[in-house]
Protein backbone atom coordinates (compact mmCIF):
# COMPACT_ATOMS: atom_id res chain seq x y z
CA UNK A 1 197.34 90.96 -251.37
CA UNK A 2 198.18 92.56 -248.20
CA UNK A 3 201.57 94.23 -247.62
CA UNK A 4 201.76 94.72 -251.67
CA UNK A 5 202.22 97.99 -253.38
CA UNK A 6 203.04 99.20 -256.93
CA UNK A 7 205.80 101.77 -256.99
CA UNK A 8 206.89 104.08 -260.37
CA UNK A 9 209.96 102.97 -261.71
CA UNK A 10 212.31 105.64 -260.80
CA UNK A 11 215.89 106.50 -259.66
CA UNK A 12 215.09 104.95 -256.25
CA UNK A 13 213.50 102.00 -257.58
CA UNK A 14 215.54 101.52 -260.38
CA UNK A 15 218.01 99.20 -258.63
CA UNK A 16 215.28 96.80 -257.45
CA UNK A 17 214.11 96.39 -261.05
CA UNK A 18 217.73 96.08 -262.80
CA UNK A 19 218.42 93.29 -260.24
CA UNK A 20 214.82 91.63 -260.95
CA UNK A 21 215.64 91.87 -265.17
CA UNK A 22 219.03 90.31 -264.48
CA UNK A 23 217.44 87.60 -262.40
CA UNK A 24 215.09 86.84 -265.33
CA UNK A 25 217.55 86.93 -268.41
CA UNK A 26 215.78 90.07 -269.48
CA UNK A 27 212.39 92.56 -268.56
CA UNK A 28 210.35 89.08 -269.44
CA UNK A 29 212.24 86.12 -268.07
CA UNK A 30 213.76 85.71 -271.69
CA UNK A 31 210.96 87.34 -273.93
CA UNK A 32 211.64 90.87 -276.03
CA UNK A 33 209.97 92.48 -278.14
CA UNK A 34 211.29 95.19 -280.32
CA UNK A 35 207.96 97.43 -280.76
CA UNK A 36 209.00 100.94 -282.12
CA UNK A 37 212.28 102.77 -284.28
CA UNK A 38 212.08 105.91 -284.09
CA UNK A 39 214.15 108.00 -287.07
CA UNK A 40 214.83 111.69 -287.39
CA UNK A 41 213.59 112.53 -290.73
CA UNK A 42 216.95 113.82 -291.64
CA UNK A 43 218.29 110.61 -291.46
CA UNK A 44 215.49 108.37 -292.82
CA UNK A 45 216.53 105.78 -295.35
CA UNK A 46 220.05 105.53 -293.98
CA UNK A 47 220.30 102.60 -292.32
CA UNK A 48 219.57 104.03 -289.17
CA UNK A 49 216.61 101.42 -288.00
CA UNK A 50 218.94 98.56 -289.37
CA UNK A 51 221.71 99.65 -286.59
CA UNK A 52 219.31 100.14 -283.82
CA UNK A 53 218.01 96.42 -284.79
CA UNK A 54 221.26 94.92 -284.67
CA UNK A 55 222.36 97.03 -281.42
CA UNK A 56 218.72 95.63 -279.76
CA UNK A 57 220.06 92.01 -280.61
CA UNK A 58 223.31 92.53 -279.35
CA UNK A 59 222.17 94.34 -276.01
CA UNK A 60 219.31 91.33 -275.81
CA UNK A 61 222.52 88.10 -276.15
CA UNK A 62 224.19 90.71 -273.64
CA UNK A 63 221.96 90.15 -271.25
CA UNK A 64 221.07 87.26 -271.47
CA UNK A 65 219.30 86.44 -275.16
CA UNK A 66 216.26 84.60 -275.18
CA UNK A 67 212.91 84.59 -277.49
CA UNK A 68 212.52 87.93 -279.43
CA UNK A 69 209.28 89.34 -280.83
CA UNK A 70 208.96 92.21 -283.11
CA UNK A 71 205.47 93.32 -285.64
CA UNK A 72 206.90 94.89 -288.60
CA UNK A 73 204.87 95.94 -291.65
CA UNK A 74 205.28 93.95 -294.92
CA UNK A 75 205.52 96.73 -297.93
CA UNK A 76 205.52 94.19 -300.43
CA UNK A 77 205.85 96.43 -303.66
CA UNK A 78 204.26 99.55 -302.49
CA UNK A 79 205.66 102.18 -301.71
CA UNK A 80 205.18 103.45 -298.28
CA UNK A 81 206.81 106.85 -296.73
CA UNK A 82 209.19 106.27 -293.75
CA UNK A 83 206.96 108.14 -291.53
CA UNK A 84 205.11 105.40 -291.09
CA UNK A 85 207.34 102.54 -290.71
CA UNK A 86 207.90 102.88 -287.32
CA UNK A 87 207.58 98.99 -286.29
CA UNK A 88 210.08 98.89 -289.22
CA UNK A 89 209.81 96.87 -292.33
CA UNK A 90 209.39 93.64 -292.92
CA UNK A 91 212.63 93.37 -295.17
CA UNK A 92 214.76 94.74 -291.99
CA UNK A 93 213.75 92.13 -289.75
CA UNK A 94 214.11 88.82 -292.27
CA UNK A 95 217.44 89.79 -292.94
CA UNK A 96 218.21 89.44 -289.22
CA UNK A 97 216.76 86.00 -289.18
CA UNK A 98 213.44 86.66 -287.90
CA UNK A 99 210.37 84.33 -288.98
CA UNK A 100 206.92 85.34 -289.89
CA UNK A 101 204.53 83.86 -286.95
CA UNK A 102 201.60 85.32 -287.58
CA UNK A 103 199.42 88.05 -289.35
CA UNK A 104 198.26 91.06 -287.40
CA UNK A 105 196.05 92.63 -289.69
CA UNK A 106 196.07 93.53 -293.66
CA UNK A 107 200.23 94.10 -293.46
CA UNK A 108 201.58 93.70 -290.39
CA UNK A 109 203.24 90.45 -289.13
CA UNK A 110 204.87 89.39 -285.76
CA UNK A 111 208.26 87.42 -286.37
CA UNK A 112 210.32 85.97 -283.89
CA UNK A 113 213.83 84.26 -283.54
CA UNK A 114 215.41 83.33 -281.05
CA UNK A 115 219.00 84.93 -279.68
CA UNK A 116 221.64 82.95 -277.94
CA UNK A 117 224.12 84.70 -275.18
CA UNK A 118 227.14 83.25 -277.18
CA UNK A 119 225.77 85.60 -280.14
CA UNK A 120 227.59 87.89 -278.35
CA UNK A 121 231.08 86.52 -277.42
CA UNK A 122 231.12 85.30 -280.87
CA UNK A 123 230.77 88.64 -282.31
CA UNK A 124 227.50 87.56 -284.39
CA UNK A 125 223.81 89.01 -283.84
CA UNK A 126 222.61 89.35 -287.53
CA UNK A 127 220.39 86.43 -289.23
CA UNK A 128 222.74 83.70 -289.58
């Protein structure tokens, strides 16, 4: 289309884009998708991916809440080193009320739930 250009998303563009996510009740018009945890290996196993979950759901009702994706890996009984958990478990994101949608694969699985803005004023993110 004429007149159209792509621009990076940078310190001067970054205002246009904050007002175009608050327009839309989030990057997607209401769809997240929490893709990747990363966890310093000193601090593995610690609860660390669990806090960054619940701080995602709380920053997500924040602004807005809406539909939220995520494609964690089911461990099942196996044991499976951290290092590789980085779309976290399985576990993690049932407890905060996310439902298996479909299977991606031999382990993986994407869940979704769905966050209301009153999570927030309410004081309550997690799965119930």
């Amino acid at each position: 289309m004429a007149g159209l250009r792509a621009k990076p998303l940078e310190a001067a563009t970054w205002p246009d884009f904050a007002l175009l996510v608050e327009r839309h009740k989030g990057v997607w018009g209401g769809c997240w998708r929490i893709t990747c945890f990363f966890v310093d290996r000193a601090h593995r196993r610690r609860g660390v991916a669990a806090a960054a979950l619940e701080g995602a759901l709380y920053e997500i009702a924040r602004l807005g809440g809406g539909s939220v994706e995520g494609c964690p890996e089911d461990t099942g009984d196996r044991s499976v080193s951290a290092s590789f958990l980085y779309s976290g478990t399985m576990t993690l994101f049932e407890s905060q009320g996310f439902e298996r949608i479909r299977r991606l694969g031999k382990r993986h699985w994407v869940v979704s739930r769905n966050v209301a803005r009153e999570a927030v004023r309410a004081g309550r993110t997690g799965g119930s």
